[in-house]
Structures are given as C-alpha cells and as structure tokens.
Protein backbone atom coordinates (compact mmCIF):
# COMPACT_ATOMS: atom_id res chain seq x y z
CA UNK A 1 118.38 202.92 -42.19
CA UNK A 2 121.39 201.37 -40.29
CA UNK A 3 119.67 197.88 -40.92
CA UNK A 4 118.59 198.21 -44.48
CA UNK A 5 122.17 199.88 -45.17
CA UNK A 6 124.26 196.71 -43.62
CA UNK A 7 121.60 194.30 -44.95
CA UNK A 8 122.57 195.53 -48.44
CA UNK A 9 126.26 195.18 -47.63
CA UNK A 10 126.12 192.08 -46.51
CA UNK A 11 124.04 190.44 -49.32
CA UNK A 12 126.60 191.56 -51.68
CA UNK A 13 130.20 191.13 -49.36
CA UNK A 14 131.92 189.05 -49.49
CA UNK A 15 129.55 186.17 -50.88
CA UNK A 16 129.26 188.19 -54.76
CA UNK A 17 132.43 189.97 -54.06
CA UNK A 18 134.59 186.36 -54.41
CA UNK A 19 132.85 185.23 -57.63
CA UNK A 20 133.99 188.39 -59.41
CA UNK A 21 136.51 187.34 -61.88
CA UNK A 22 139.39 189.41 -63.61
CA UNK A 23 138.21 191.45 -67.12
CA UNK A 24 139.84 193.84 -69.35
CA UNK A 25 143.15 195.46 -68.83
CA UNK A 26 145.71 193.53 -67.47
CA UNK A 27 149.54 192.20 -67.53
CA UNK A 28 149.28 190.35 -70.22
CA UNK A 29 150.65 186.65 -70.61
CA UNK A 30 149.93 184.88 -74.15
CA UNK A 31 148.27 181.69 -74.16
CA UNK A 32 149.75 179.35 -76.78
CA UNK A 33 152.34 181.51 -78.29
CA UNK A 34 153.03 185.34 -79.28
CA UNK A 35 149.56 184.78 -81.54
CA UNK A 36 147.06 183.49 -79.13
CA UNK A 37 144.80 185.16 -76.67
CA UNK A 38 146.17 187.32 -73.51
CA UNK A 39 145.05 186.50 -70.40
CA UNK A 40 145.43 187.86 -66.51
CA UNK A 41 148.70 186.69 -65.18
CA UNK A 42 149.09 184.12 -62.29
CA UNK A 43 149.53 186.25 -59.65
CA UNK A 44 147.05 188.85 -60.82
CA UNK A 45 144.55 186.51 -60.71
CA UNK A 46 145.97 185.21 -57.04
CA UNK A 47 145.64 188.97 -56.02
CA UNK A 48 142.44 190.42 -58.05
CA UNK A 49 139.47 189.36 -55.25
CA UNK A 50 141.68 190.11 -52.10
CA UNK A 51 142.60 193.69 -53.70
CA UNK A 52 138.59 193.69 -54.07
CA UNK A 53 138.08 192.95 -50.03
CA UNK A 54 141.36 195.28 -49.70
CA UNK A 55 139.62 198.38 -51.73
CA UNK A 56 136.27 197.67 -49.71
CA UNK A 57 137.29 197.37 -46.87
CA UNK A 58 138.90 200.81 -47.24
CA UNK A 59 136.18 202.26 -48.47
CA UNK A 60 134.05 201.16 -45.80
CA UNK A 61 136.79 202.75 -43.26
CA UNK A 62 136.80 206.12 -45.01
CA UNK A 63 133.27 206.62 -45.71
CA UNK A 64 132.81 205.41 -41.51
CA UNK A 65 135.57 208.41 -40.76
CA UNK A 66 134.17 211.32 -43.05
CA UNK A 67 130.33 210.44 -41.41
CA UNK A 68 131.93 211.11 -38.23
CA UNK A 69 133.37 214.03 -39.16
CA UNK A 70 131.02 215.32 -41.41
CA UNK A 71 128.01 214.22 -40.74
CA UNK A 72 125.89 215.50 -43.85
CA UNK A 73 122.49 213.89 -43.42
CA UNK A 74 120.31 215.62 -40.21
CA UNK A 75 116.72 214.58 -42.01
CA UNK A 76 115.40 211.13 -41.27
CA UNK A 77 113.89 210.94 -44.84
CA UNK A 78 116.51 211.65 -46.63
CA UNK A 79 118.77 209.43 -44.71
CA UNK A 80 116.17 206.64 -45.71
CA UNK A 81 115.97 207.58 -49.37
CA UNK A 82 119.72 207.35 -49.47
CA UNK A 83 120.06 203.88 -47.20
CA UNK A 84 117.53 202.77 -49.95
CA UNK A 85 119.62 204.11 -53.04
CA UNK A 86 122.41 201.82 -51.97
CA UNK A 87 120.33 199.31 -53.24
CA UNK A 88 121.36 200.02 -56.66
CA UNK A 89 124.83 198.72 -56.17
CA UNK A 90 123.12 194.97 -56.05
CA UNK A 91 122.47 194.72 -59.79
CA UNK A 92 125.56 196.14 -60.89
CA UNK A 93 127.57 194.28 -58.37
CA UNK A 94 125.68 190.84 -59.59
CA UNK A 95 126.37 192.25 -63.56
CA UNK A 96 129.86 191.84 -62.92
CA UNK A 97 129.82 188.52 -61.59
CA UNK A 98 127.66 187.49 -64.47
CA UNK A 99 129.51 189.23 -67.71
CA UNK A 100 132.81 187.22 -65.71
CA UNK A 101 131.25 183.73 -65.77
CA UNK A 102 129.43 184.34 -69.42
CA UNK A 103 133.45 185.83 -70.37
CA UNK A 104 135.23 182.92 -69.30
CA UNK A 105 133.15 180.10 -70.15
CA UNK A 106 133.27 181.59 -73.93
C-alpha cells in the first residue's frame, strides 16, 4: 500500500502538476482594450503552479499529521482498497492539464 500510494503520487507530482495552466476565475486584465478577452494577470500566472506545489505540499503534511494521530485504517484490505482508490486522482489530474492546453491553444 505504501508503494502503490507514493507510486501514484509521484506519477502525477510534480511532472502533471507543472503543465496545469490557469482557468476560470481570475484578476482580470483585458487583452486589446476594455472589449477584448480577460485573461490571468502576470503575476497570477508567475504564482498559479507554485501555489499548486504550495497547496500540495500542505496537504501532504496534514494528511501525514492526522494519520499519526488518528490512525483510522487497522484492516490490511481496506487500507489496500483505499491506496488503490487514489488512483482515481490520475485521470482527473491529467483532465486538467488537457482542458488547459485544448483552452489556450483555442
């Protein structure tokens, strides 16, 4: 489970991570006058991927500290089925990157 569950991390951080690319709501800043499109400011776009490494990073550190405190999981099975289940986060984590590059190339 501890394999499987950094092997997963690792195939997705930081290589997938850095491609992600700034979507949606932001500060905007026209492009070509009051009329044209909005898009992510300069330094927004300087700080969106390290606020990504920032925000996983911290998640990784808080989820580390609660399993030490609390450790939830005693069954081997179900601490596989759940190592497994992070699996999941590939595809959506790879959907982002993709709907960025098809976004910005439009």
């Amino acid at each position: 489970a501890l394999v499987w569950t950094f092997g997963v991390t690792l195939s997705i951080f930081p290589t997938v991570i850095s491609r992600i690319e700034p979507l949606g709501f932001w500060p905007v800043v026209p492009l070509g006058g009051a009329a044209g499109p909005a898009a992510p400011s300069a330094l927004y776009r300087a700080l969106f991927v390290p606020s990504l490494f920032v925000l996983f990073n911290a998640g990784d550190l808080l989820g580390r500290w609660l399993a030490a405190l609390l450790p939830l999981v005693s069954d081997g099975r179900r601490l596989l089925a759940l190592s497994c289940a992070r699996l999941a986060f590939v595809p959506v984590t790879v959907a982002c990157v993709l709907s960025s590059r098809a976004a910005s190339s439009q």
